[in-house]
N, C-alpha and C. Protein backbone atom coordinates (compact mmCIF):
# COMPACT_ATOMS: atom_id res chain seq x y z
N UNK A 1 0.85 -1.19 0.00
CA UNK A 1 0.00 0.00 0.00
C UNK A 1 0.89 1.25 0.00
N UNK A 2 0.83 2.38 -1.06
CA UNK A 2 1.93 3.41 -1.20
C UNK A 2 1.22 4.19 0.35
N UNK A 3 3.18 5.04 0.43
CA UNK A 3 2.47 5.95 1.68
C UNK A 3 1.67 7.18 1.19
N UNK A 4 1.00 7.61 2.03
CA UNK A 4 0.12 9.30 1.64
C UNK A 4 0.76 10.46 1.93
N UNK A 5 0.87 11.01 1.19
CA UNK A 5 2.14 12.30 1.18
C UNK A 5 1.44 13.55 2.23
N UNK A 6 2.12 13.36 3.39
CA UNK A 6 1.41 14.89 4.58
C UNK A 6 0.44 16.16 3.29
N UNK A 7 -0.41 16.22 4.26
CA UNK A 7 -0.65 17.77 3.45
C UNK A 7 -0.60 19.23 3.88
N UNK A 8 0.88 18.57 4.41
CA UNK A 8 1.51 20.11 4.72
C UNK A 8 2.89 19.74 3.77
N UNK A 9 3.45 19.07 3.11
CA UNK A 9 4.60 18.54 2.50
C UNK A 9 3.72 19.11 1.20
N UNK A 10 2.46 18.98 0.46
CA UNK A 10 1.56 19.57 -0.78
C UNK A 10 1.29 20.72 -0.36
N UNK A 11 1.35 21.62 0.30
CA UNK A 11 0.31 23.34 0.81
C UNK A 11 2.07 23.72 0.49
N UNK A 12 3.49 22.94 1.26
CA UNK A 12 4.70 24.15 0.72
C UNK A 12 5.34 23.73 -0.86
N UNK A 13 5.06 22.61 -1.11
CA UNK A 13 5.23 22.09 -2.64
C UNK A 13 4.54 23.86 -3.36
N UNK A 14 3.49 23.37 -3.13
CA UNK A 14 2.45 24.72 -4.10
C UNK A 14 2.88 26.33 -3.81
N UNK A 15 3.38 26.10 -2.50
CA UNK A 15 3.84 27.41 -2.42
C UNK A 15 4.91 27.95 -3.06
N UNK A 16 5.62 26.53 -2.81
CA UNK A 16 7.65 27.17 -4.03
C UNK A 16 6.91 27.07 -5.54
N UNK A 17 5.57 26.23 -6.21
CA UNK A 17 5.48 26.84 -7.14
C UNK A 17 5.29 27.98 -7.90
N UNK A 18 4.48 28.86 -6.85
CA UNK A 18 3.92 29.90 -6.69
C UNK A 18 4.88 31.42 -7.28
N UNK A 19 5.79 30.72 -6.44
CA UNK A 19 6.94 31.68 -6.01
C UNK A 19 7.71 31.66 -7.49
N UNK A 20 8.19 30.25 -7.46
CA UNK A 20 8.75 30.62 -9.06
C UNK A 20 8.16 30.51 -10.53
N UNK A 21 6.97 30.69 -10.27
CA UNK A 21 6.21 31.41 -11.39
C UNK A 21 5.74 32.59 -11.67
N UNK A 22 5.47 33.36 -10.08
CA UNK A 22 5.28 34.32 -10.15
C UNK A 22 6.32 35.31 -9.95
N UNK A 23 6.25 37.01 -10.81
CA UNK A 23 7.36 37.64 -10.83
C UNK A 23 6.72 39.07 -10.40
N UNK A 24 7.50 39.43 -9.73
CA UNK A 24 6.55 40.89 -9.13
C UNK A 24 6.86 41.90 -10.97
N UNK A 25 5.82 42.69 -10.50
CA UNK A 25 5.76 43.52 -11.96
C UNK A 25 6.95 45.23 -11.67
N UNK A 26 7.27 45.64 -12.77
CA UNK A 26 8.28 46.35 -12.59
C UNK A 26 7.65 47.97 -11.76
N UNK A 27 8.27 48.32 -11.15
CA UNK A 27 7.80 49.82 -10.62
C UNK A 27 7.11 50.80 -11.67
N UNK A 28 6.61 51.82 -11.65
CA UNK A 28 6.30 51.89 -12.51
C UNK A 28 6.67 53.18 -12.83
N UNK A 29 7.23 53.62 -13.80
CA UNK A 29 8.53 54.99 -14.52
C UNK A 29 7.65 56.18 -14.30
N UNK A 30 7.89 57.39 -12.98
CA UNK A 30 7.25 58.75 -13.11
C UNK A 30 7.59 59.56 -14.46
N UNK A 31 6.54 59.27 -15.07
CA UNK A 31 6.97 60.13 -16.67
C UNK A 31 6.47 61.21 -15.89
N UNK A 32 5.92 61.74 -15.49
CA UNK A 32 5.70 63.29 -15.77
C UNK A 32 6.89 63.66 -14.84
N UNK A 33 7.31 62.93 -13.91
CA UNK A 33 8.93 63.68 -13.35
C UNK A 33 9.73 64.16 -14.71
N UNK A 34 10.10 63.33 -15.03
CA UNK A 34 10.75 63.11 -16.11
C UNK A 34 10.53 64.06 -16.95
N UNK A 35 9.18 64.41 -17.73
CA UNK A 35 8.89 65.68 -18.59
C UNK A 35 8.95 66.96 -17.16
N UNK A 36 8.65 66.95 -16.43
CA UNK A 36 8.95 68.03 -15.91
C UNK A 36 10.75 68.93 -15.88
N UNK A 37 11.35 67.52 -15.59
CA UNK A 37 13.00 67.87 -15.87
C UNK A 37 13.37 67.88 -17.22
N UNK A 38 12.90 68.80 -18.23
CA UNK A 38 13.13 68.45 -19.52
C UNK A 38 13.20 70.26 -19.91
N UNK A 39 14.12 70.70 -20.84
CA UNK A 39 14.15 71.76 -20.77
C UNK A 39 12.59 72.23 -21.62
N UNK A 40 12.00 73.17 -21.63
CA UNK A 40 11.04 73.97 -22.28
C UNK A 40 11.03 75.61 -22.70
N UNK A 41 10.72 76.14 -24.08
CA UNK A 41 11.53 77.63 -24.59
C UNK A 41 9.99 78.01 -24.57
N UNK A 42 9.74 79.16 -24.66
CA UNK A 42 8.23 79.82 -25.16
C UNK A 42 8.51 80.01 -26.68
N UNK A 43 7.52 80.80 -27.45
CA UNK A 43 7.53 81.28 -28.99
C UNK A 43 9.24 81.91 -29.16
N UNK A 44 9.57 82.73 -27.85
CA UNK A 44 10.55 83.80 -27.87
C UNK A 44 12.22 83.32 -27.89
N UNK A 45 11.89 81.78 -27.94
CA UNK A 45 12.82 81.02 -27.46
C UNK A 45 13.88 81.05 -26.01
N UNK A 46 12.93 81.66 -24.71
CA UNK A 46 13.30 82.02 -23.63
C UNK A 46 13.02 80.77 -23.08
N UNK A 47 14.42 80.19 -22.26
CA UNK A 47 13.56 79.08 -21.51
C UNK A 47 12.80 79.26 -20.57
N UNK A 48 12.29 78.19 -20.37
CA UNK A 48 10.86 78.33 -18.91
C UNK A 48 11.89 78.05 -17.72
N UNK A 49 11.76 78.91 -16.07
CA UNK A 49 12.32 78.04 -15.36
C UNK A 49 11.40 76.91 -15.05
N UNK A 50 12.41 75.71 -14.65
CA UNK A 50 11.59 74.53 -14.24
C UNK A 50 11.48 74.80 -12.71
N UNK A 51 10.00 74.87 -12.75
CA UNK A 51 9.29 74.87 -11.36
C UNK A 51 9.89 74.57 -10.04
N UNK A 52 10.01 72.97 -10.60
CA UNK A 52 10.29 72.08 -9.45
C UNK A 52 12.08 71.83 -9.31
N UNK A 53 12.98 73.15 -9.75
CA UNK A 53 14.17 72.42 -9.54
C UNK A 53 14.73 72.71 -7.84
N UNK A 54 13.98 72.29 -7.02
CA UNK A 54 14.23 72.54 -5.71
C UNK A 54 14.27 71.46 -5.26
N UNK A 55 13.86 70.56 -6.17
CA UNK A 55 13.01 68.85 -5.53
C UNK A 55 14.70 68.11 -6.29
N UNK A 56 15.65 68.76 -7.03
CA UNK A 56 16.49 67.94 -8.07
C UNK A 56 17.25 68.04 -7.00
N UNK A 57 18.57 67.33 -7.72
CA UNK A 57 20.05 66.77 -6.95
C UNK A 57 20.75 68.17 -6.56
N UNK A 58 20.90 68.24 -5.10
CA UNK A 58 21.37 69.04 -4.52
C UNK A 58 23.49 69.10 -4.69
N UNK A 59 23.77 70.10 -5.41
CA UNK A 59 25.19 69.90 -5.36
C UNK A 59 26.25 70.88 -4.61
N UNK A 60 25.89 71.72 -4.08
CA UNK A 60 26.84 72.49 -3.38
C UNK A 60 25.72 73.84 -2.78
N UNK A 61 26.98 74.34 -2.04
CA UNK A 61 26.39 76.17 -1.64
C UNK A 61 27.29 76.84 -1.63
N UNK A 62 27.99 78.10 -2.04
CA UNK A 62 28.88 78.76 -1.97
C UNK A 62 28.93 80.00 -1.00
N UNK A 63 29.61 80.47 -0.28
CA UNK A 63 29.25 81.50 0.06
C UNK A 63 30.54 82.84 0.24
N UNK A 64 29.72 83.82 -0.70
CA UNK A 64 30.32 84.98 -0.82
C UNK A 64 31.55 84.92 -1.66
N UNK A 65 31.17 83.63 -2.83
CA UNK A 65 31.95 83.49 -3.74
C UNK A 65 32.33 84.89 -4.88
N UNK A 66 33.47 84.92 -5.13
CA UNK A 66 33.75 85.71 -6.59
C UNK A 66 34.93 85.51 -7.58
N UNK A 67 34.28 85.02 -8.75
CA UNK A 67 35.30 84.45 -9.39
C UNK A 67 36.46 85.50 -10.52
N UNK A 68 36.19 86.78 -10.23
CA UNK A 68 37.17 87.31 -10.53
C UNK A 68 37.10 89.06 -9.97
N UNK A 69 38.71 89.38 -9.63
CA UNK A 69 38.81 90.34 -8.52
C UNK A 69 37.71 91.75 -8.71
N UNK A 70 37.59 92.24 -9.81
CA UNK A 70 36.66 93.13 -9.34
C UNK A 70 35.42 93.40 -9.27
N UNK A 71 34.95 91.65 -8.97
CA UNK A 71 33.48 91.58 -8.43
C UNK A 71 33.44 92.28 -7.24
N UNK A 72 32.19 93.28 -7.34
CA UNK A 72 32.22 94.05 -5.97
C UNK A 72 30.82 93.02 -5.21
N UNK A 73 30.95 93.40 -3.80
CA UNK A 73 30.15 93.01 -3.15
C UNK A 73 29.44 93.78 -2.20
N UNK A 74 28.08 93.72 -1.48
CA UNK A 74 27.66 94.68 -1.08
C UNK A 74 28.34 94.79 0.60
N UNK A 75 29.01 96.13 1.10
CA UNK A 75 29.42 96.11 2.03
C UNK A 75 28.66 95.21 3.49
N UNK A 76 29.10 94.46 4.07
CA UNK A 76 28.49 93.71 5.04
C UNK A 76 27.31 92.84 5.25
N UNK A 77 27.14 92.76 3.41
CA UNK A 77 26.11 91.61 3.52
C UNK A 77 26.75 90.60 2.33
N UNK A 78 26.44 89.24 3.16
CA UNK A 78 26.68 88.17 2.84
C UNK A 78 25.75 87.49 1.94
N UNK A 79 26.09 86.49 1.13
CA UNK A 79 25.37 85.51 0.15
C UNK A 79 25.22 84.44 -0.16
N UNK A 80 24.33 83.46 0.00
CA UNK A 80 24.91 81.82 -0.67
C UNK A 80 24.15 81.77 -1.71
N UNK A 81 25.36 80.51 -2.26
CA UNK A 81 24.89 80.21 -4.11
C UNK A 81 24.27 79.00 -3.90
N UNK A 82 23.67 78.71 -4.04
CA UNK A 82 22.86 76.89 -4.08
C UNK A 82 22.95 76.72 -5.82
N UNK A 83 22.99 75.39 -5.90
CA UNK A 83 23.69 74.87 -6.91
C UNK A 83 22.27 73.06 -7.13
N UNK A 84 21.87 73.29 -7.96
CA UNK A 84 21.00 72.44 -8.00
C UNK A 84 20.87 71.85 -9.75
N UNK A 85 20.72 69.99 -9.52
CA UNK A 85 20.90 69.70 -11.09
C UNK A 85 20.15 68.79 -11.43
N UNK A 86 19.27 68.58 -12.57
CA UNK A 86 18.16 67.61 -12.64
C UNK A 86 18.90 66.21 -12.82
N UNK A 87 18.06 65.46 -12.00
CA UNK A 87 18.54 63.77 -11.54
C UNK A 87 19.24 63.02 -13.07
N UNK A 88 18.39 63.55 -13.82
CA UNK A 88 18.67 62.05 -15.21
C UNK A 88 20.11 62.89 -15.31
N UNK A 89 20.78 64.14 -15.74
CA UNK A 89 21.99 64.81 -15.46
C UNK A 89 23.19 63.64 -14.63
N UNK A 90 22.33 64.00 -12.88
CA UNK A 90 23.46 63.31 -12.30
C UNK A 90 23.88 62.11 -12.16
N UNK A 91 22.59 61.44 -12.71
CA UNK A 91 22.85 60.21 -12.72
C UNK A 91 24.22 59.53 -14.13
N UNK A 92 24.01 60.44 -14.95
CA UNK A 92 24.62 60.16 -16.08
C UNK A 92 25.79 60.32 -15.83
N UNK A 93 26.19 61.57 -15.13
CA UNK A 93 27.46 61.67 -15.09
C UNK A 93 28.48 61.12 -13.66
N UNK A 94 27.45 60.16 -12.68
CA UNK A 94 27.73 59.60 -11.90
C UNK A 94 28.65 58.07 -12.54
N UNK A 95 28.25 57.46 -13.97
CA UNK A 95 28.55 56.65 -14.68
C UNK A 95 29.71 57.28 -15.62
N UNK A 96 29.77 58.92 -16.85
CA UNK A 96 30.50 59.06 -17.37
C UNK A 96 31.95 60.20 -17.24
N UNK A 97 31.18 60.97 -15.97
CA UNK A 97 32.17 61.83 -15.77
C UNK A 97 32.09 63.24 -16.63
N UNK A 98 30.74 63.22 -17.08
CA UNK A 98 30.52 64.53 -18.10
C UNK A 98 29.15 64.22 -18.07
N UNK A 99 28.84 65.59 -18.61
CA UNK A 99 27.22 65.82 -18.44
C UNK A 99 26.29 65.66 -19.52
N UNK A 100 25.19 64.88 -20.18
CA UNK A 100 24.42 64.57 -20.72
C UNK A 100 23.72 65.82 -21.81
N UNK A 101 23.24 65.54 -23.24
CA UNK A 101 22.86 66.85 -23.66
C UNK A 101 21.15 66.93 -22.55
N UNK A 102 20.78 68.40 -22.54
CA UNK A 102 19.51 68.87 -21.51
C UNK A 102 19.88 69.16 -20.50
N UNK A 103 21.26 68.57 -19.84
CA UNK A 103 21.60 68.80 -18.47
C UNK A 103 20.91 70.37 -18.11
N UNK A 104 21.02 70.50 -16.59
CA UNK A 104 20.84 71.86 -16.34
C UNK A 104 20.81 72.32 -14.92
N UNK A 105 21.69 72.85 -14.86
CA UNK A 105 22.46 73.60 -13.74
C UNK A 105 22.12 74.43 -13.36
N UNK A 106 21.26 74.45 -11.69
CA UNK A 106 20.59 75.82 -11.57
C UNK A 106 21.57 76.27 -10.36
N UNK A 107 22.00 77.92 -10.73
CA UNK A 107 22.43 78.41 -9.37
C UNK A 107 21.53 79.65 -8.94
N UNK A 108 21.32 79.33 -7.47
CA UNK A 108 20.36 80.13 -7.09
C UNK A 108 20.70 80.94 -6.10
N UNK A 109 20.53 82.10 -5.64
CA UNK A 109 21.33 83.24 -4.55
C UNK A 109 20.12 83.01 -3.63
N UNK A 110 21.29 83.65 -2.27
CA UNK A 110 19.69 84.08 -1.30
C UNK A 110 20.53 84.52 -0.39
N UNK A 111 19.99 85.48 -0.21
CA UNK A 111 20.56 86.82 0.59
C UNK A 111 20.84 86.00 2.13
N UNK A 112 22.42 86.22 2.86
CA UNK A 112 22.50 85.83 4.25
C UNK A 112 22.16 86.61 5.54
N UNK A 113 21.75 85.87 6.42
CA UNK A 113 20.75 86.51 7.56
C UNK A 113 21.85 85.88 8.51
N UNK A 114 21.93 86.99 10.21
CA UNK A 114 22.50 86.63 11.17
C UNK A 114 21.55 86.57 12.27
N UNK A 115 21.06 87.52 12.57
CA UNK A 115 19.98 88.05 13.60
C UNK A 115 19.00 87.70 13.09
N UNK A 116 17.98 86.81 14.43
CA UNK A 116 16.81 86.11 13.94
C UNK A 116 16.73 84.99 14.90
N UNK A 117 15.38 84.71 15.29
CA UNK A 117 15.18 83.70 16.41
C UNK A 117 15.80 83.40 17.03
N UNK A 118 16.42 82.34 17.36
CA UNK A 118 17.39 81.88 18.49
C UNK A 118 18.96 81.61 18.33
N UNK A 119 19.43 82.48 16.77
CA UNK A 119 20.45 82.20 16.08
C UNK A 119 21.54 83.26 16.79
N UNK A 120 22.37 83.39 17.48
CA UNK A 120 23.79 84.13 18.73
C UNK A 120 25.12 83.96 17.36
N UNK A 121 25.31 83.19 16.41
CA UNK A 121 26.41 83.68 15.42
C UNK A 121 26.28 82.86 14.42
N UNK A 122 26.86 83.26 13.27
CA UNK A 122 27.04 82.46 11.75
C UNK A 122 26.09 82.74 11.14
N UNK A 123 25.78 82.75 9.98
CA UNK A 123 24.88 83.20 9.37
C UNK A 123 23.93 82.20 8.79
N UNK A 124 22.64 82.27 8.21
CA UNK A 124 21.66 81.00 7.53
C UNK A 124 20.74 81.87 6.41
N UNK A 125 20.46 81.18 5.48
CA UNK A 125 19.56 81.84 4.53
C UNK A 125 18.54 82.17 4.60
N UNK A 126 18.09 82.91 3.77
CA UNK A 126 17.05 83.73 4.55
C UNK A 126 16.45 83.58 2.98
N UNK A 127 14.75 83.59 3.39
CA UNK A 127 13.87 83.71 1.86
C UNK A 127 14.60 84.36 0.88
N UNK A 128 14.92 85.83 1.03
CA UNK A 128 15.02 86.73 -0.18
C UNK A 128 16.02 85.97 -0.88
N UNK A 129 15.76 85.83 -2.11
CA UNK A 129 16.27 85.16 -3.21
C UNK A 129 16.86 86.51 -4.03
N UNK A 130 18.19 86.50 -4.35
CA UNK A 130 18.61 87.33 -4.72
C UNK A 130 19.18 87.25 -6.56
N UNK A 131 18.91 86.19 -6.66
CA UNK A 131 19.64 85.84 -8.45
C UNK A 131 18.84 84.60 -8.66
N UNK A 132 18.92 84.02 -9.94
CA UNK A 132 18.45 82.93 -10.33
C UNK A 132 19.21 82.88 -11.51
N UNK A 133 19.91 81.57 -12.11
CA UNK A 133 20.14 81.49 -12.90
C UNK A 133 20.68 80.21 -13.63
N UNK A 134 20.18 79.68 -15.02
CA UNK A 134 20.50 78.16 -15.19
C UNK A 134 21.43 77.97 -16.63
N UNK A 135 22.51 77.02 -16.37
CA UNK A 135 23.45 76.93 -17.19
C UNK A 135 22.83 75.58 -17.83
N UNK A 136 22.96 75.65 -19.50
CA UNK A 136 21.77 74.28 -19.77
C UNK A 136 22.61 73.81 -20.94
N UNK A 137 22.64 72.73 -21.41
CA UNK A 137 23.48 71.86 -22.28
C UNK A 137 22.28 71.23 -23.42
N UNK A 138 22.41 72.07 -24.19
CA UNK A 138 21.50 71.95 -25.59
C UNK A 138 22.11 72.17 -27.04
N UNK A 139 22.81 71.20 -27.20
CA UNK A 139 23.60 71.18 -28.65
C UNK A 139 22.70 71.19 -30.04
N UNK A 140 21.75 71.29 -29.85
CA UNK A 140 20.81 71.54 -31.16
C UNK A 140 20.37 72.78 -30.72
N UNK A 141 19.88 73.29 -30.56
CA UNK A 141 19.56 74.62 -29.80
C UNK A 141 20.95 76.07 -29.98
N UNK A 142 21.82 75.37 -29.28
CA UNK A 142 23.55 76.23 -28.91
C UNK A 142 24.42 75.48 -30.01
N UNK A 143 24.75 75.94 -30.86
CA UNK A 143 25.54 75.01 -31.55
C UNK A 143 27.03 75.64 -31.14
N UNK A 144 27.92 73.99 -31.02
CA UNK A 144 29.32 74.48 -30.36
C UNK A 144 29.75 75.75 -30.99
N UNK A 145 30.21 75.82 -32.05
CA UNK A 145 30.22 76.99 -32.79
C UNK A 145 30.41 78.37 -32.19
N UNK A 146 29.21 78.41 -31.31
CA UNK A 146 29.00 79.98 -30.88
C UNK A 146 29.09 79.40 -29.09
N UNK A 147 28.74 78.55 -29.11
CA UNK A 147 28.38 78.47 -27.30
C UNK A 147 29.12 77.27 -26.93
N UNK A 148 30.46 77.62 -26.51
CA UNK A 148 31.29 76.14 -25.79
C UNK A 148 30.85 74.94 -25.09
N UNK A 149 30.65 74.13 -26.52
CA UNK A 149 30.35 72.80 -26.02
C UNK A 149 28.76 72.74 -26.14
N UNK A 150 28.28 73.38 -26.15
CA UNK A 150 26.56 73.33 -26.81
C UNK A 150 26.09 74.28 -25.02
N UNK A 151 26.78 75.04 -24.44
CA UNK A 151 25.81 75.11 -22.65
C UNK A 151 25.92 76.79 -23.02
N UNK A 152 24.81 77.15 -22.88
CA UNK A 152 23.79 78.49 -22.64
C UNK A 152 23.60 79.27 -21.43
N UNK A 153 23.68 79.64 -21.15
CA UNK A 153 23.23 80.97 -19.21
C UNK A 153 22.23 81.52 -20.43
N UNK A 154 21.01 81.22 -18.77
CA UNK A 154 20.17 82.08 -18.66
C UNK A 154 19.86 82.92 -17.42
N UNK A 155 19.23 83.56 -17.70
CA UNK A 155 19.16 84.74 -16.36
C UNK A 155 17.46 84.69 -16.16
N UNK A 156 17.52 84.55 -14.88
CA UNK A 156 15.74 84.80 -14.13
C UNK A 156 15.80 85.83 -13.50
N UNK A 157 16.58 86.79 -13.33
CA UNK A 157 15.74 87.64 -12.34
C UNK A 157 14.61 88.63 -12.39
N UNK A 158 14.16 88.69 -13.68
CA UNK A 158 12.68 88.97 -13.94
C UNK A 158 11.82 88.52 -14.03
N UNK A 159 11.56 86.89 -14.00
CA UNK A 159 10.59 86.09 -13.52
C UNK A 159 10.84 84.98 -13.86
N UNK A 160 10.10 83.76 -14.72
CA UNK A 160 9.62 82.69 -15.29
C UNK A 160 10.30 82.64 -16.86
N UNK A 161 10.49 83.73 -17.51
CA UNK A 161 11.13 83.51 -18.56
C UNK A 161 12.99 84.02 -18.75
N UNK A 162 13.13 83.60 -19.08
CA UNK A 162 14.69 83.02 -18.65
C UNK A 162 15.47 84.31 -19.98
N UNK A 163 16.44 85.03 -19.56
CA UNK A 163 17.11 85.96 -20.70
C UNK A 163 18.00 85.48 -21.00
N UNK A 164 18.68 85.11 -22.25
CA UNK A 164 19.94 84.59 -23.09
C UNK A 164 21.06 85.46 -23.07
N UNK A 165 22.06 85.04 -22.06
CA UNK A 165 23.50 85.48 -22.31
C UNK A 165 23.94 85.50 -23.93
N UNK A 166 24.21 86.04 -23.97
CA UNK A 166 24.87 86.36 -25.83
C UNK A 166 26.17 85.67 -25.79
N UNK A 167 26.70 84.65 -26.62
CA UNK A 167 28.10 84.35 -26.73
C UNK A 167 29.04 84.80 -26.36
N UNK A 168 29.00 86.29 -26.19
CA UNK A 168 30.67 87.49 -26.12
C UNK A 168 30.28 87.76 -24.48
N UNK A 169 29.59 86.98 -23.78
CA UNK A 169 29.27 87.35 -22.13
C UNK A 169 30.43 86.78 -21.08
N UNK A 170 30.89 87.89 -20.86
CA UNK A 170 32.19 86.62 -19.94
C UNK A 170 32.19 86.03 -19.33
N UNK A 171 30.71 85.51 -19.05
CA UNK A 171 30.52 84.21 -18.23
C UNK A 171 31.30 83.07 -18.84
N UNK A 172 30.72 83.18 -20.66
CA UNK A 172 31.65 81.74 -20.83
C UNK A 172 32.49 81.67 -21.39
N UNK A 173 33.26 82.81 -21.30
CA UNK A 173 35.02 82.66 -21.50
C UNK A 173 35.62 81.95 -20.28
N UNK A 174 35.01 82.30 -19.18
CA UNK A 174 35.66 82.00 -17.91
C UNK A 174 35.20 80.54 -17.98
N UNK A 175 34.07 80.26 -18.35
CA UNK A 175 33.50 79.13 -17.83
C UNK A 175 34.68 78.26 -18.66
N UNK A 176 35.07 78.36 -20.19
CA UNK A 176 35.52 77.67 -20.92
C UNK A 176 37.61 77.54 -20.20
N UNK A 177 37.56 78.49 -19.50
CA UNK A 177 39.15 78.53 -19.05
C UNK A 177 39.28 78.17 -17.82
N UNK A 178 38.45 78.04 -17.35
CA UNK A 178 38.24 77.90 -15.81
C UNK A 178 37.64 76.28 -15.21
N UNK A 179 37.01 75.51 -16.13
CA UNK A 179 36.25 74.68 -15.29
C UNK A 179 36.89 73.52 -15.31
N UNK A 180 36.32 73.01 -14.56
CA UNK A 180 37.11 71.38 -13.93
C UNK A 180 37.02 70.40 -15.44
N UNK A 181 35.51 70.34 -15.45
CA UNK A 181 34.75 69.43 -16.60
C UNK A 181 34.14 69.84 -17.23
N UNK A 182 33.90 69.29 -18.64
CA UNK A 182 32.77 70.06 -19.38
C UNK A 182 31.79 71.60 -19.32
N UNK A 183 33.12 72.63 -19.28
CA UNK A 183 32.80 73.92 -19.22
C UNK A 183 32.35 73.80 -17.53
N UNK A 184 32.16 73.40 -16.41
CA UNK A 184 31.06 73.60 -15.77
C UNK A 184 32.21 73.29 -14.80
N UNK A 185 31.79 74.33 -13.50
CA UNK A 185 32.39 73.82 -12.56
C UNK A 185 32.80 72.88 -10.79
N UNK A 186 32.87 71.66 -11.60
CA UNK A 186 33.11 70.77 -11.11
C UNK A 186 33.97 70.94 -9.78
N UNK A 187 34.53 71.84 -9.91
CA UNK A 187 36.01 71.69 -8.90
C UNK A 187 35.41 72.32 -7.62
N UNK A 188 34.05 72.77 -7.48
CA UNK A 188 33.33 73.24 -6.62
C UNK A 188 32.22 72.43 -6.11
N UNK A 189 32.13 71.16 -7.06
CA UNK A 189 30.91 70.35 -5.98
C UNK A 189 31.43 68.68 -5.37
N UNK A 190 32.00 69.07 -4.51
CA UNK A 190 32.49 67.82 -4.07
C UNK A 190 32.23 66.86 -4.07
N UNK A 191 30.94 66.15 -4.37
CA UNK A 191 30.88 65.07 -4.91
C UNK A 191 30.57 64.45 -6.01
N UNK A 192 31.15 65.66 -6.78
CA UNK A 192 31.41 65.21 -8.34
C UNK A 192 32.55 65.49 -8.65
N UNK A 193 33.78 65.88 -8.06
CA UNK A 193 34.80 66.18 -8.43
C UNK A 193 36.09 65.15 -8.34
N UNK A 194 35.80 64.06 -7.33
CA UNK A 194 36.43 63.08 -7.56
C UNK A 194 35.77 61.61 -8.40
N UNK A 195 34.84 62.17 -9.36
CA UNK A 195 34.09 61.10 -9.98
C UNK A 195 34.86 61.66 -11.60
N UNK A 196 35.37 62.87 -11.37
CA UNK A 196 35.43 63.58 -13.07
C UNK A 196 36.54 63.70 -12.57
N UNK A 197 37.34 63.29 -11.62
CA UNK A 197 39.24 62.52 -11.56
C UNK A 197 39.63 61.26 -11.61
N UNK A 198 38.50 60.16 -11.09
CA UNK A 198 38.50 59.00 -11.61
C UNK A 198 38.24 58.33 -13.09
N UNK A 199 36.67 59.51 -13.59
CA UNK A 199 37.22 59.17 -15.06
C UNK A 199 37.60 59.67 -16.08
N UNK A 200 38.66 60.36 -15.20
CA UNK A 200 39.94 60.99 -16.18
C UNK A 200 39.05 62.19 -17.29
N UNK A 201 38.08 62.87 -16.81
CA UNK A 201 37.47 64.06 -17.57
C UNK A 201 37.70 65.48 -16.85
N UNK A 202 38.84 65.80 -16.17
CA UNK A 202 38.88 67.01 -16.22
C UNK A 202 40.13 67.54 -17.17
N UNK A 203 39.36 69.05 -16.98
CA UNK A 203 39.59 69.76 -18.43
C UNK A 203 41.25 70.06 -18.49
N UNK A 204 41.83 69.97 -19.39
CA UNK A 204 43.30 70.25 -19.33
C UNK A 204 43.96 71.58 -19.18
N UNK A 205 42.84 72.65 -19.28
CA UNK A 205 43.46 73.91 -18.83
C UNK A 205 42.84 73.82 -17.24
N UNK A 206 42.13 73.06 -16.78
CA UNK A 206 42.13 72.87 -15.10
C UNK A 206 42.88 72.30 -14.45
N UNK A 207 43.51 71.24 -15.16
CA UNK A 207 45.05 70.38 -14.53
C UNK A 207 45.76 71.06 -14.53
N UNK A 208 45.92 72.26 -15.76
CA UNK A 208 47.42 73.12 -15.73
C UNK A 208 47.23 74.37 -14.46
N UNK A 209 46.20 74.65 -14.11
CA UNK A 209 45.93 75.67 -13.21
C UNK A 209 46.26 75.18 -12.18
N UNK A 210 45.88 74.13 -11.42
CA UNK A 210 46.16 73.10 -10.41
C UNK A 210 48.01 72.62 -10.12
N UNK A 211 48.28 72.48 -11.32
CA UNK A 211 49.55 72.06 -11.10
C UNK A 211 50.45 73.54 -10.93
N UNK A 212 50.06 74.40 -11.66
CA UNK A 212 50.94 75.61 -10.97
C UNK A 212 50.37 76.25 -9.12
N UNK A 213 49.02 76.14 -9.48
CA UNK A 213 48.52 76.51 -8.29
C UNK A 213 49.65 76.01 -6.63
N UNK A 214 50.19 74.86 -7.41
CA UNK A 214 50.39 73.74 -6.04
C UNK A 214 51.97 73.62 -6.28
């Protein structure tokens, strides 16, 4: 007479079948994140700022930076730069060491505050937003030609529509002599600056600055 197989030995049989037949289904892709981080121009070809770049990859803050001597500053008030970059950007260049075409680099000011609630020294930001402005990597749009490497400055400080630096703006002479990586400067956000020395993408007039520097 055969033996009768427990039917708790058949309830975990069915269960490991279960298991390897069934496959959980994939997450499912925020497209509208995604179109939201996507650059957008009006008729005027002004870009739009993107709304939400407060929610993107946080890369640095500067404070009371000036990148060449006769930037004046306002006597006894202080500034930080926030530095903010849309994800598909950092992710890309977390893998290549250079930045993706669309990238876009927002730096944003905001006036520094000392005095205020329970704060006795150092300073912290304070609402007033004092600049806005986004460096954007659009090679159909910027052709190398006129704009180093395909990347554009725009200027917000009149609202939502973004004003076009003109080619001859010395933002990007400097940017082009000055930056770590891909026009942009790298050598200021620390945790991208030893990712664009590992893969061997910084710029060769930034090694030569460095090596005299030192």
């Amino acid at each position: 007479m055969p033996k009768r197989i427990p039917a708790l030995f058949l309830f975990a049989l069915g269960l490991a079948a279960l298991a390897f037949v069934w496959v959980a289904p994939p997450a499912p892709l925020n497209v509208h994140a995604a179109q939201d981080n996507q650059p957008v121009y009006n008729a005027k070809g002004q870009l739009q700022l993107p709304a939400n770049y407060r929610e993107w990859i946080y890369l640095s803050t500067g404070m009371d930076m000036n990148y060449t001597p006769s930037a004046s500053q306002v006597a006894g008030q202080s500034s930080f730069d926030n530095v903010f970059v849309n994800p598909e950007a950092w992710r890309s260049f977390q893998s290549t060491g250079t930045w993706p075409d669309k990238t876009m680099l927002v730096l944003e000011g905001r006036r520094a505050s000392s005095v205020g609630s329970i704060n006795r020294s150092g300073h912290y930001q304070s609402a007033i937003r004092t600049g806005l402005e986004v460096h954007i990597k659009d090679t159909k749009r910027f052709p190398a030609e006129q704009y180093p490497g395909g990347w554009a400055f725009f200027s917000f400080d009149d609202g939502n529509d973004g004003s076009l630096f003109l080619p001859r703006a010395d933002c990007y002479t400097c940017h082009q002599q000055h930056a770590a990586a891909d026009t942009t400067f790298v050598q200021f956000y620390p945790t991208l600056l030893p990712i664009a020395t590992s893969k061997h993408t910084l710029s060769a007039a930034y090694l030569a600055e460095e090596a005299a520097r030192h």
